[in-house]
PDB file of N, CA and C in Angstrom:
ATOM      1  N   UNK A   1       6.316 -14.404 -13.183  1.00  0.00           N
ATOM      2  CA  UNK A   1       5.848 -14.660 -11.828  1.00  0.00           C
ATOM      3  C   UNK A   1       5.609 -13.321 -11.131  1.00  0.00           C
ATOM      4  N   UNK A   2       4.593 -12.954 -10.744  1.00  0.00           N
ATOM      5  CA  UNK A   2       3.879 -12.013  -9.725  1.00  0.00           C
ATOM      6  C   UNK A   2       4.578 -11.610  -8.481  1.00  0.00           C
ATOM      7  N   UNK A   3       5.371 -11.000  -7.799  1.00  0.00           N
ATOM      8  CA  UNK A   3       5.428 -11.014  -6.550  1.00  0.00           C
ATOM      9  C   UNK A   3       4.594  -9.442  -5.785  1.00  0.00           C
ATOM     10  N   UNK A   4       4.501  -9.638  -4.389  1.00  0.00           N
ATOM     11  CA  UNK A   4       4.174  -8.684  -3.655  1.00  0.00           C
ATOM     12  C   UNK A   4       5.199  -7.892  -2.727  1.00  0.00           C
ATOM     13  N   UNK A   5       5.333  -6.699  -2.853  1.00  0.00           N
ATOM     14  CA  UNK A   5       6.423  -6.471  -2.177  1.00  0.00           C
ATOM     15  C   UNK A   5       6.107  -6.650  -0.129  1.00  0.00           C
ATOM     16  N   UNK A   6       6.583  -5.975   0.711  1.00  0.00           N
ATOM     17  CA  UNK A   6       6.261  -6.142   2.162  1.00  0.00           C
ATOM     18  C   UNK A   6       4.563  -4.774   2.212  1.00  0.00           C
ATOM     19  N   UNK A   7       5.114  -4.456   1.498  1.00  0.00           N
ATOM     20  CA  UNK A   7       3.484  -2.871   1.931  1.00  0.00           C
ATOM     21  C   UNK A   7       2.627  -3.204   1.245  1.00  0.00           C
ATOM     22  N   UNK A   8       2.840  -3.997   0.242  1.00  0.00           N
ATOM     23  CA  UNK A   8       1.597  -5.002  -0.663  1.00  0.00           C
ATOM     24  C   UNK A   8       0.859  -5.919   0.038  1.00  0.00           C
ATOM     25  N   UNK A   9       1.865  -6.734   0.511  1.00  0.00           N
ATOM     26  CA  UNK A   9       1.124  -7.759   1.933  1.00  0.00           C
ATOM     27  C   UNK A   9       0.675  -7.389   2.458  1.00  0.00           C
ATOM     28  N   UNK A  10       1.055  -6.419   3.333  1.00  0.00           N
ATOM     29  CA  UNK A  10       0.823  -6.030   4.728  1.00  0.00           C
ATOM     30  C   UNK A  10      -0.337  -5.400   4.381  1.00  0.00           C
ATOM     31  N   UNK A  11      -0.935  -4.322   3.033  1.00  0.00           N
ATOM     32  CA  UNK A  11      -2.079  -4.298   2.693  1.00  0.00           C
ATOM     33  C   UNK A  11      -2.992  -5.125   2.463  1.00  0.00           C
ATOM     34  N   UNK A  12      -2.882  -6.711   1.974  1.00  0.00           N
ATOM     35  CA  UNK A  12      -3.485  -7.649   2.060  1.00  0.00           C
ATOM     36  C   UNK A  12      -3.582  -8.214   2.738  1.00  0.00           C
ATOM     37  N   UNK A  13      -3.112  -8.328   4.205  1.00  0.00           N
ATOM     38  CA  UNK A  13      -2.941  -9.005   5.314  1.00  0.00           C
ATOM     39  C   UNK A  13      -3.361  -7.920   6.436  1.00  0.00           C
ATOM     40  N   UNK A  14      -3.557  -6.503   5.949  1.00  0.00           N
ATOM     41  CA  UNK A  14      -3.864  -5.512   7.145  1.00  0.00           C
ATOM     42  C   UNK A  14      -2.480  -5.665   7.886  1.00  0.00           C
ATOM     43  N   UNK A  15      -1.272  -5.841   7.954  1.00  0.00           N
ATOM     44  CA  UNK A  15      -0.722  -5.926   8.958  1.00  0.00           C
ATOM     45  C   UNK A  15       0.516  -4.938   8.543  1.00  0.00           C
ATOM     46  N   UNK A  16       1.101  -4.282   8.921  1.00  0.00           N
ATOM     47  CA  UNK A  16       2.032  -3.082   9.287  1.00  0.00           C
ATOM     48  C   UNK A  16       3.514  -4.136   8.601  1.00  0.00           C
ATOM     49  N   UNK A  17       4.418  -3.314   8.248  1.00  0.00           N
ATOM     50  CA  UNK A  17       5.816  -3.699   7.751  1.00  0.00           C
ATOM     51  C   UNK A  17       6.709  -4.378   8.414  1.00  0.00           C
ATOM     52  N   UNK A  18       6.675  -3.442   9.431  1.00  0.00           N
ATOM     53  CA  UNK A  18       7.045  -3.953  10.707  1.00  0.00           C
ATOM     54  C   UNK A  18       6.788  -5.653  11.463  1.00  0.00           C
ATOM     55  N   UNK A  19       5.173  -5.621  11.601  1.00  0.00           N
ATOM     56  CA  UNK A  19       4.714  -7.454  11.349  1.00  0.00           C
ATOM     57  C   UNK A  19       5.768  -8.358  10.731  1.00  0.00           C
ATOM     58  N   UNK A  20       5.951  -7.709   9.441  1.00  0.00           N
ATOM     59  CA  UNK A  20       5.976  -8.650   8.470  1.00  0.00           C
ATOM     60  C   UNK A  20       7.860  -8.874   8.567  1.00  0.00           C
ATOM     61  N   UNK A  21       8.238  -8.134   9.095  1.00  0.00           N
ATOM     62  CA  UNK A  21       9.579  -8.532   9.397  1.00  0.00           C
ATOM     63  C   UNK A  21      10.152  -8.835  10.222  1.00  0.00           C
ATOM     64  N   UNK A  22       9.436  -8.666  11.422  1.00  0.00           N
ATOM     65  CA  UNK A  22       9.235  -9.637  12.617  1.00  0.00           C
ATOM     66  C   UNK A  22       8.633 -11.207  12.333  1.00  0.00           C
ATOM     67  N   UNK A  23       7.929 -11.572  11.366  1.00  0.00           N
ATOM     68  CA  UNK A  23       7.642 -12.794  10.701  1.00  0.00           C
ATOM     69  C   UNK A  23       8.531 -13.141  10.306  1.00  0.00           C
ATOM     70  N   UNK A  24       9.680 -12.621   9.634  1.00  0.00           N
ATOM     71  CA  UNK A  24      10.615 -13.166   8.890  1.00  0.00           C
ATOM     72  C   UNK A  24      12.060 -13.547   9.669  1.00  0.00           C
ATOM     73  N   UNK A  25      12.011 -12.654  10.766  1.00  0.00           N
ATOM     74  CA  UNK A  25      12.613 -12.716  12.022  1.00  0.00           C
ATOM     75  C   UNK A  25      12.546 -14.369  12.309  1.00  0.00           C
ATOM     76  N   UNK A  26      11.352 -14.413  12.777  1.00  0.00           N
ATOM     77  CA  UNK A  26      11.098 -15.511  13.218  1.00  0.00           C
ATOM     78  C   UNK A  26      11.477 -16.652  12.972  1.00  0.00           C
ATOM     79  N   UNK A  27      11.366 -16.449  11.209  1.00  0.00           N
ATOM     80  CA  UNK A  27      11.037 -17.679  10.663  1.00  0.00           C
ATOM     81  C   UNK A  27       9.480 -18.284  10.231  1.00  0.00           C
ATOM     82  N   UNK A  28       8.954 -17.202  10.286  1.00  0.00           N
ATOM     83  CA  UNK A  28       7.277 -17.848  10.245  1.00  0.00           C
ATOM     84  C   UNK A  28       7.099 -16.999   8.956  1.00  0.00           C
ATOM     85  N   UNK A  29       5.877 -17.305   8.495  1.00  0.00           N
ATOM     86  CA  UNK A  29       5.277 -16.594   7.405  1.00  0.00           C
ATOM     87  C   UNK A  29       5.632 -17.243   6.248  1.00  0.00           C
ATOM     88  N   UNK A  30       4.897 -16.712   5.489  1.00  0.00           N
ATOM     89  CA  UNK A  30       5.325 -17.436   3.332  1.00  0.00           C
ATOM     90  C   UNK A  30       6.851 -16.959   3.208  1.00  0.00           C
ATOM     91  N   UNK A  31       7.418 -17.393   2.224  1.00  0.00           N
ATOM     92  CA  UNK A  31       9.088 -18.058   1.885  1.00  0.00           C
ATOM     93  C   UNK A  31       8.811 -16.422   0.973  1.00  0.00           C
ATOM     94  N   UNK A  32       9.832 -16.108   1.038  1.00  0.00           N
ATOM     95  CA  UNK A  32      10.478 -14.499   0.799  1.00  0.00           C
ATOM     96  C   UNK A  32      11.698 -14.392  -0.353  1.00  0.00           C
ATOM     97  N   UNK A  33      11.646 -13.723  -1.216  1.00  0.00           N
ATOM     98  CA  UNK A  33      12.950 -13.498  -1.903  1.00  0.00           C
ATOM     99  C   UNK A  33      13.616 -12.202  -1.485  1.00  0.00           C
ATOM    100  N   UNK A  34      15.182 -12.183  -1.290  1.00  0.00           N
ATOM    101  CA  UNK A  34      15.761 -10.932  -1.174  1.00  0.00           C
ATOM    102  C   UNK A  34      16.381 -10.610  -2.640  1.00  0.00           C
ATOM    103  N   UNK A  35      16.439  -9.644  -3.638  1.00  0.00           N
ATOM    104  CA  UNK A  35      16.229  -9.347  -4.228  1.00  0.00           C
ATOM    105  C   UNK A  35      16.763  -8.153  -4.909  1.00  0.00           C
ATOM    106  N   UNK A  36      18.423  -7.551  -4.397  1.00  0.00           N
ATOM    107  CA  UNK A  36      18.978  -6.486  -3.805  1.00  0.00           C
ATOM    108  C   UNK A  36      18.624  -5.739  -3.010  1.00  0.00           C
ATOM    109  N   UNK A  37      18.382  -5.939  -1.858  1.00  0.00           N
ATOM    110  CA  UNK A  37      18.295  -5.402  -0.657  1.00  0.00           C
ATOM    111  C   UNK A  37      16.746  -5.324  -0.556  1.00  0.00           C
ATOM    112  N   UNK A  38      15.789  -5.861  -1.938  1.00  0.00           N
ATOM    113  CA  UNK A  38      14.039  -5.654  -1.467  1.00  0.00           C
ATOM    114  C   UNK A  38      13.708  -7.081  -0.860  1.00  0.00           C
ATOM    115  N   UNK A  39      12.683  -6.922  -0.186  1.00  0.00           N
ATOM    116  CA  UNK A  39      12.322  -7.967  -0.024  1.00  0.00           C
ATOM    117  C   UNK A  39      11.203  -8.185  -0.383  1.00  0.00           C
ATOM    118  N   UNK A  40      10.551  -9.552  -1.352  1.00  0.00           N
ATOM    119  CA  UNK A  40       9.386  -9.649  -2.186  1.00  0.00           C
ATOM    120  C   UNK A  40       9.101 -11.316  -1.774  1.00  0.00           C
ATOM    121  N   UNK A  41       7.613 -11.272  -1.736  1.00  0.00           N
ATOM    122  CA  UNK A  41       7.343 -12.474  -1.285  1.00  0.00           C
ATOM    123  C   UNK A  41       6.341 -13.141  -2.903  1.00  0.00           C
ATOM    124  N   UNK A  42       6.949 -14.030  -3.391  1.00  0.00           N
ATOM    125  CA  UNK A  42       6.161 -14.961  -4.854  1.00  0.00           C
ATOM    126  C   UNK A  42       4.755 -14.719  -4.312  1.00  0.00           C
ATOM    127  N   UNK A  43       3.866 -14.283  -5.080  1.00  0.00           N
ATOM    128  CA  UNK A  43       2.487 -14.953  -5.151  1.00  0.00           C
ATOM    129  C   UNK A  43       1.601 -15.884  -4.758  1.00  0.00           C
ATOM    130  N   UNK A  44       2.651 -16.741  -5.379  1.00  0.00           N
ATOM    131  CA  UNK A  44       1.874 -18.259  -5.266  1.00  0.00           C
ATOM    132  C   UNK A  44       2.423 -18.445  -4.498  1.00  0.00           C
ATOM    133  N   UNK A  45       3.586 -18.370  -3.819  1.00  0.00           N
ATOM    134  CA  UNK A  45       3.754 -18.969  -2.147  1.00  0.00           C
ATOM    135  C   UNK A  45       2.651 -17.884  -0.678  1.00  0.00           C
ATOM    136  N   UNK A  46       2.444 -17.117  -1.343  1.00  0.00           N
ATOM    137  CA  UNK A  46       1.474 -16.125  -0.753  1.00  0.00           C
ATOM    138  C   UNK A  46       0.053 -17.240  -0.574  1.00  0.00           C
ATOM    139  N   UNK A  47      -0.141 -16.929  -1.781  1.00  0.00           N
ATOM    140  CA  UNK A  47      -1.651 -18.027  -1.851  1.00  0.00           C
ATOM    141  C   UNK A  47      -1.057 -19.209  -1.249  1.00  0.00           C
ATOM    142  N   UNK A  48      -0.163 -20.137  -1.454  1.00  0.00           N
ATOM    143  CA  UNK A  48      -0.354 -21.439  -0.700  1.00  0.00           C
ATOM    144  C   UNK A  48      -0.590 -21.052   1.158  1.00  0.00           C
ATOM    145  N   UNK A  49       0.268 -20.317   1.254  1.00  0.00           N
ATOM    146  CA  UNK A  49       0.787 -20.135   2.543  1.00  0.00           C
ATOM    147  C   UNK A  49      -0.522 -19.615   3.181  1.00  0.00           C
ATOM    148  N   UNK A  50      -1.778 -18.874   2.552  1.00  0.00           N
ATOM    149  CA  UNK A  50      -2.856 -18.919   2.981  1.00  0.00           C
ATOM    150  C   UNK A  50      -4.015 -19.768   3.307  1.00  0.00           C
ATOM    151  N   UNK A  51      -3.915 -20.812   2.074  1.00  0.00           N
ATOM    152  CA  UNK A  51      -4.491 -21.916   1.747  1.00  0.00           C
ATOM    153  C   UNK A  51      -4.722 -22.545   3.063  1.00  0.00           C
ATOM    154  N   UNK A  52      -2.999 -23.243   3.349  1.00  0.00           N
ATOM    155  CA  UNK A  52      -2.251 -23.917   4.464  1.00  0.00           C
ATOM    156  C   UNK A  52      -2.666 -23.487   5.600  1.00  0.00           C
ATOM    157  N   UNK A  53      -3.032 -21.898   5.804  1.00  0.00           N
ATOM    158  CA  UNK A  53      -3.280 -21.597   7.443  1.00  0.00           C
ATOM    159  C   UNK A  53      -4.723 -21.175   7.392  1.00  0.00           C
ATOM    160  N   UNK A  54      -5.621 -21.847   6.826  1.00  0.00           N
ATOM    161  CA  UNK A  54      -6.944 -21.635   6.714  1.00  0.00           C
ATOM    162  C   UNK A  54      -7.934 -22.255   7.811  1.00  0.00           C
ATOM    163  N   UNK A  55      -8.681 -21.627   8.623  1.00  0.00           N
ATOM    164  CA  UNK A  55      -9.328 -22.700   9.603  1.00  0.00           C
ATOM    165  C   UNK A  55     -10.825 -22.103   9.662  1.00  0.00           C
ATOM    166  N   UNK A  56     -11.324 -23.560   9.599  1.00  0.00           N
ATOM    167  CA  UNK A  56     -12.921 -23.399   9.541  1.00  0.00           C
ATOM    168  C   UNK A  56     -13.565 -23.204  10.991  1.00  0.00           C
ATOM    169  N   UNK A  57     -14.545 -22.487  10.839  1.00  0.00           N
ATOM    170  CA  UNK A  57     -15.147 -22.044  11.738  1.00  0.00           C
ATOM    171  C   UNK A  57     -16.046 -23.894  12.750  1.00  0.00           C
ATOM    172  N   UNK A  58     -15.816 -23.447  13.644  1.00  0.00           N
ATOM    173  CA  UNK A  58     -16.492 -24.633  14.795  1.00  0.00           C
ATOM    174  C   UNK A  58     -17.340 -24.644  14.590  1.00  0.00           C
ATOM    175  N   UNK A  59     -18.184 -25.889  14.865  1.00  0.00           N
ATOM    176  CA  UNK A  59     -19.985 -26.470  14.299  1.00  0.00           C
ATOM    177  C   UNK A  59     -20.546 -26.764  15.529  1.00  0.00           C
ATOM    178  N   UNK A  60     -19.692 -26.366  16.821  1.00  0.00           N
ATOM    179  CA  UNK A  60     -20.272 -26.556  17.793  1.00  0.00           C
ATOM    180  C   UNK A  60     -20.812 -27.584  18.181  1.00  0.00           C
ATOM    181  N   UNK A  61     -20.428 -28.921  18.143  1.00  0.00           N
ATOM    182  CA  UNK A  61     -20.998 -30.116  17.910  1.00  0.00           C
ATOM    183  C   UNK A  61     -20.118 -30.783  18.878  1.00  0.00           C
ATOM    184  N   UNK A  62     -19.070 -30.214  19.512  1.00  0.00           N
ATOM    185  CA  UNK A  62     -18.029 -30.917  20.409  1.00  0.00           C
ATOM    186  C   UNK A  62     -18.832 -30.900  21.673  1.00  0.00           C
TER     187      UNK A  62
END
């Protein structure tokens, strides 16, 4: 199984380390393994968790 570490994401997501542990803070974001003290987020919960927050653009039709 593949994982990404937090500076891997945050390169794929553009978003700073910092973000990403304030996400985890939260409680928001894809499901995380700790790992001795790393923190690595699975792949495939990466991809679902993108999948899941995917939104199509408006057709302007409203």
């Amino acid at each position: 199984m593949r994982h990404l570490n937090q500076v891997e994401l945050g390169r794929r997501w553009n978003l700073s380390p910092r973000t990403l542990e304030n996400l985890r803070w939260k409680r928001k974001g894809p499901p995380y393994l700790k790992l001795g003290g790393r923190v690595v987020y699975p792949l495939d919960d990466v991809e679902t968790y993108e999948r899941a927050n995917k939104h199509l653009p408006d057709d302007g039709k409203r």
